[in-house]
Protein backbone atom coordinates (compact mmCIF):
# COMPACT_ATOMS: atom_id res chain seq x y z
CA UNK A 1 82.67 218.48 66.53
CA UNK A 2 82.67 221.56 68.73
CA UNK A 3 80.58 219.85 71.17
CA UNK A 4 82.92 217.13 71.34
CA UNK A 5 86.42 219.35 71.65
CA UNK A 6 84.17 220.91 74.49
CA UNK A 7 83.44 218.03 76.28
CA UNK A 8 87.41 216.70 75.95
CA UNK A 9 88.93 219.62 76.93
CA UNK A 10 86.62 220.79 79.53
CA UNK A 11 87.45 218.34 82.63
CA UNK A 12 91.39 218.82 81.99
CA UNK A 13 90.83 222.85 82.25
CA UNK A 14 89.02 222.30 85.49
CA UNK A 15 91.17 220.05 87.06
CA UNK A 16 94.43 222.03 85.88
CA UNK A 17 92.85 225.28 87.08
CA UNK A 18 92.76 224.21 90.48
CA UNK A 19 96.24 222.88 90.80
CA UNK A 20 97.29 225.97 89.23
CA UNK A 21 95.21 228.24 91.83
CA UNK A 22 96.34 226.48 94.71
CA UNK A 23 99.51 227.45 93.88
CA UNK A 24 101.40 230.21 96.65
CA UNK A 25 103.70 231.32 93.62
CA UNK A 26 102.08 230.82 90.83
CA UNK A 27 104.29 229.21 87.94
CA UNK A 28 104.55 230.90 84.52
CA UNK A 29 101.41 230.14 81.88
CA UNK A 30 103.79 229.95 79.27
CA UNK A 31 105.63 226.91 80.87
CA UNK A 32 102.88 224.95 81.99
CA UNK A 33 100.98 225.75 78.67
CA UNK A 34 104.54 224.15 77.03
CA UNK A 35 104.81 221.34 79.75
CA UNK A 36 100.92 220.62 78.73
CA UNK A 37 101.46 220.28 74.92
CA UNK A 38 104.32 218.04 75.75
CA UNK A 39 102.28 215.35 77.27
CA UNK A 40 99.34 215.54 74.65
CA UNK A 41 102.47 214.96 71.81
CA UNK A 42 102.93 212.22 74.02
CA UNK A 43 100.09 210.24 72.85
CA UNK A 44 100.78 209.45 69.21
CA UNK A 45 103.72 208.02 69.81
CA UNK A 46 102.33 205.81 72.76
CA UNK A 47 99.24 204.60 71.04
CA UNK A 48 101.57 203.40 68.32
CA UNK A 49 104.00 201.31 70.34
CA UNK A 50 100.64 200.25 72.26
CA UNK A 51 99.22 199.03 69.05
CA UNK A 52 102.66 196.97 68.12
CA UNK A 53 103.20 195.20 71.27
CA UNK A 54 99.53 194.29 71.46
CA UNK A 55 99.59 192.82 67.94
CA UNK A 56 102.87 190.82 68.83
CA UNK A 57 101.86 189.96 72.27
CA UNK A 58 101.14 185.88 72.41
CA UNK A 59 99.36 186.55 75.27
CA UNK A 60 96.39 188.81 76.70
CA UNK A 61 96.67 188.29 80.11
CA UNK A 62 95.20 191.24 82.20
CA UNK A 63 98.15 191.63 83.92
CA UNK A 64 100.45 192.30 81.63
CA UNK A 65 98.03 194.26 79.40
CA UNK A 66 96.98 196.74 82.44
CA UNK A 67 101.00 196.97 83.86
CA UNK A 68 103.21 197.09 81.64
CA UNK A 69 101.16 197.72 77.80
CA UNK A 70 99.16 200.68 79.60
CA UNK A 71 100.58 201.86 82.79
CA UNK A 72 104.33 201.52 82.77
CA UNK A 73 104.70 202.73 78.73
CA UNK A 74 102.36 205.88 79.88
CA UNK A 75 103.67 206.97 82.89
CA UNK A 76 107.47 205.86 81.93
CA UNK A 77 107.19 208.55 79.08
CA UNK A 78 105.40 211.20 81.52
CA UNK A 79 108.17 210.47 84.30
CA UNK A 80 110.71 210.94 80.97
CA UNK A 81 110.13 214.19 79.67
CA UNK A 82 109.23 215.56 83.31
CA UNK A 83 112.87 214.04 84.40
CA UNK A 84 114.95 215.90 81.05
CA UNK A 85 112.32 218.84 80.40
CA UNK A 86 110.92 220.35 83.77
CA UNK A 87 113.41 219.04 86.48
CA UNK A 88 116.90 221.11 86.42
CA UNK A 89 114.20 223.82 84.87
CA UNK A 90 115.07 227.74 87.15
CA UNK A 91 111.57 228.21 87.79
CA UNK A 92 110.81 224.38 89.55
CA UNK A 93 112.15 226.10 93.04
CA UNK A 94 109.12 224.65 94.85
CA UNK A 95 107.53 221.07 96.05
CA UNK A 96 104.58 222.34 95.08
CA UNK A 97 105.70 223.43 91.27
CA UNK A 98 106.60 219.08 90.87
CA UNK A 99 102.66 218.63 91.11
CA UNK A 100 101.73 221.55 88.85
CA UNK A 101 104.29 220.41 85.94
CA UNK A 102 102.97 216.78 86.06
CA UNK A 103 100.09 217.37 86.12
CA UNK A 104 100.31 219.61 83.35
CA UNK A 105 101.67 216.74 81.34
CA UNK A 106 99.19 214.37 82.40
CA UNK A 107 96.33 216.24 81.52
CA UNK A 108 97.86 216.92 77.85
CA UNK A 109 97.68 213.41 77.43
CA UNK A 110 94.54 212.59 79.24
CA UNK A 111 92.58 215.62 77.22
CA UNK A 112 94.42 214.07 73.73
CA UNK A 113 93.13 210.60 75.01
CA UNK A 114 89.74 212.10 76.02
CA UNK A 115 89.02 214.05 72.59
CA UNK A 116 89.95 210.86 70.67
CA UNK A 117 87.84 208.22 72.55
CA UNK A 118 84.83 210.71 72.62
CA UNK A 119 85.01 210.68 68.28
CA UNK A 120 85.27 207.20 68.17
CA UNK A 121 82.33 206.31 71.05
CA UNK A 122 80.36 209.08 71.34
CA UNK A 123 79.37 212.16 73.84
CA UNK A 124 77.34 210.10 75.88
CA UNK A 125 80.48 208.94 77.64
CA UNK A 126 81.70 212.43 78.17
CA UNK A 127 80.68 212.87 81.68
CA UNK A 128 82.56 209.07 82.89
CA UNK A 129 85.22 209.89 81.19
CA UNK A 130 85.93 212.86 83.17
CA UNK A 131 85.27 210.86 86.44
CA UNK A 132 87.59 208.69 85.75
CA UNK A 133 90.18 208.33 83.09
CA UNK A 134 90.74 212.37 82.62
CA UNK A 135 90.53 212.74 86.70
CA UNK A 136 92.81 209.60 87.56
CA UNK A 137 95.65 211.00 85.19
CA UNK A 138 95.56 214.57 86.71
CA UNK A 139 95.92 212.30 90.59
CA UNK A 140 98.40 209.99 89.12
CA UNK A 141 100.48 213.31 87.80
CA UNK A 142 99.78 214.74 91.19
CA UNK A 143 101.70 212.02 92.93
CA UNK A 144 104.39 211.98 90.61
CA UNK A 145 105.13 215.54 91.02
CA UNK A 146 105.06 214.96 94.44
CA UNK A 147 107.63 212.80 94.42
CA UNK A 148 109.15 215.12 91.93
CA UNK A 149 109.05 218.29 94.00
CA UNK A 150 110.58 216.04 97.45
CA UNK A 151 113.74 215.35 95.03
CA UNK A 152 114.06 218.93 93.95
CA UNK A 153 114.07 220.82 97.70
CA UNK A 154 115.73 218.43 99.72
CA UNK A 155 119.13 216.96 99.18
CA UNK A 156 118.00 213.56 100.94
CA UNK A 157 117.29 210.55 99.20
CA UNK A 158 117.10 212.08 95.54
CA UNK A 159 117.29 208.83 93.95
CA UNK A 160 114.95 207.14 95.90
CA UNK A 161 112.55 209.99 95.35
CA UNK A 162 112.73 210.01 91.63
CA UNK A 163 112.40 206.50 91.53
CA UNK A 164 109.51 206.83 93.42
CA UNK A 165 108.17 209.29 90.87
CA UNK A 166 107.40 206.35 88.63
CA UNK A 167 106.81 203.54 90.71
CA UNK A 168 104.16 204.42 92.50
CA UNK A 169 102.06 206.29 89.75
CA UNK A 170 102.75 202.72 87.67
CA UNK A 171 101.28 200.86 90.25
CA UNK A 172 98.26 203.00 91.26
CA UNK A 173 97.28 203.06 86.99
CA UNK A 174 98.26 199.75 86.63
CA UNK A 175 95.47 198.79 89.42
CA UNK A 176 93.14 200.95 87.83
CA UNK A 177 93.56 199.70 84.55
CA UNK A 178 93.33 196.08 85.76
CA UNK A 179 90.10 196.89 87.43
CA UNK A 180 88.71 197.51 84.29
CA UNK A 181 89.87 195.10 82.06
CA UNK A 182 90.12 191.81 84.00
CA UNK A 183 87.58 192.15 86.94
CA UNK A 184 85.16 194.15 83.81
CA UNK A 185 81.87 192.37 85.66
CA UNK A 186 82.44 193.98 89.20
CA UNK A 187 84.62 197.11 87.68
CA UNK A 188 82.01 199.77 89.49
CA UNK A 189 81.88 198.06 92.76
CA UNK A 190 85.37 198.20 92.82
CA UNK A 191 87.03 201.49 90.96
CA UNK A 192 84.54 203.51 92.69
CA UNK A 193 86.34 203.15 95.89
CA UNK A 194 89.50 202.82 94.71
CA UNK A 195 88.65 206.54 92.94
CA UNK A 196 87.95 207.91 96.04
CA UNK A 197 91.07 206.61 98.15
CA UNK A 198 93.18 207.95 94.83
CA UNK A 199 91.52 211.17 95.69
CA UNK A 200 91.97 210.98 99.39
CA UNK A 201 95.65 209.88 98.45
CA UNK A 202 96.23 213.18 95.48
CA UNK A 203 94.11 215.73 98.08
CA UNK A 204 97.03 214.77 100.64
CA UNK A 205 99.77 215.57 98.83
CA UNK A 206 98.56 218.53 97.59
CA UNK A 207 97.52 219.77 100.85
CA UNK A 208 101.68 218.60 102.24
CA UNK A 209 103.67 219.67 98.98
CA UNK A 210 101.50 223.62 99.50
CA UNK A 211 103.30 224.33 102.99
CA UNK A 212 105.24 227.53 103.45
CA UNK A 213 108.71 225.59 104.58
CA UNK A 214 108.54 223.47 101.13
CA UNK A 215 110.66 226.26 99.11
CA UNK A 216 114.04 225.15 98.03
CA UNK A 217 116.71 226.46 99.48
CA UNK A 218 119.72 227.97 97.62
CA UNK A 219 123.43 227.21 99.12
CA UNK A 220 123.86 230.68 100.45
CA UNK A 221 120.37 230.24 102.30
CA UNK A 222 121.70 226.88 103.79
CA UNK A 223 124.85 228.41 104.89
CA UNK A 224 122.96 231.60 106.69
CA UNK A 225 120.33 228.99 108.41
């Protein structure tokens, strides 16, 4: 049992810890500790309405399985409690703090996820599982709070970036997801290199939202500029 908390928790502690080092002005423990628990809450709750609109579902086409059953329920609620949690929060003053919270919430849920599949399947899958479910959450969460973080510092297109916020994290896991379940014959040939564009794609944004000019500005600091 140890072995397999271990194992679960491990690739979610790395991954956070370097978000969380990379950051200029580093965020409060406490927060991102609460931000974390919040997405690995999240899971109960989604594997539950996953379970009922499976079982009602006339169909199982891949599509609709890997969009909207997987990606758009997960990364809706993410997007949710980052929106009404985290976003009018005093200490998200940074683009850079938008990555840090999300992924804090994707990793609770990916390490929740993780811990869960490994008792059912087995420690033998603990080391793919961190290449690629655990790690594709964290890069999804990284591009939300990307997103996230353009909303909060700049007055200019809010909306749009918000909206953003989900749709592209939807559509990036709902590729992944339909690599897996309806292309499962060819799904190494393909998510391999679709992994390491993701990464390309997360590095990126991490490396933009860090810059020293992407600090929100207060109205007094606009007015003195």
């Amino acid at each position: 049992m140890f072995a397999i908390l271990s194992a679960g928790i491990a690739p979610a502690f790395a991954l956070m810890s370097y978000i969380y080092l990379r950051d200029r002005f580093s965020e409060p423990l406490a927060l991102i500790i609460r931000t974390f628990l919040y997405g690995a809450l999240l899971v109960f709750p989604i594997m539950f309405i996953q379970y009922a609109l499976t079982a009602e579902a006339e169909s199982s086409n891949g599509f609709i399985q890997s969009f909207l059953f997987a990606s758009l329920l997960e990364e809706f609620f993410k997007w949710f409690i980052f929106l009404y949690a985290i976003y009018q929060h005093t200490e998200f003053d940074k683009h850079y703090d938008g990555i840090v919270y999300s992924v804090a919430i994707s990793l609770g849920f990916a390490t929740v996820e993780n811990i869960l599949y490994l008792f059912t399947n087995g420690l033998e899958y603990a080391i793919t599982r961190a290449l690629f479910p655990v790690s594709s959450h964290a890069l999804f969460g990284v591009i939300m709070g990307y997103y996230f973080g353009k909303a909060k510092i700049s007055p200019l297109h809010v909306k749009r970036n918000i909206a953003l916020a989900l749709l592209i994290p939807v559509l990036l896991h709902g590729i992944y997801n339909y690599i897996l379940h309806d292309i499962s014959s060819n799904w190494l040939y393909l998510l391999i290199p679709f992994m390491a564009a993701l990464w390309a794609l997360g590095l990126r944004r991490v490396k933009l939202a860090s810059l020293p000019h992407t600090r929100r500005q207060l109205p007094e600091q606009k007015k003195e500029a």
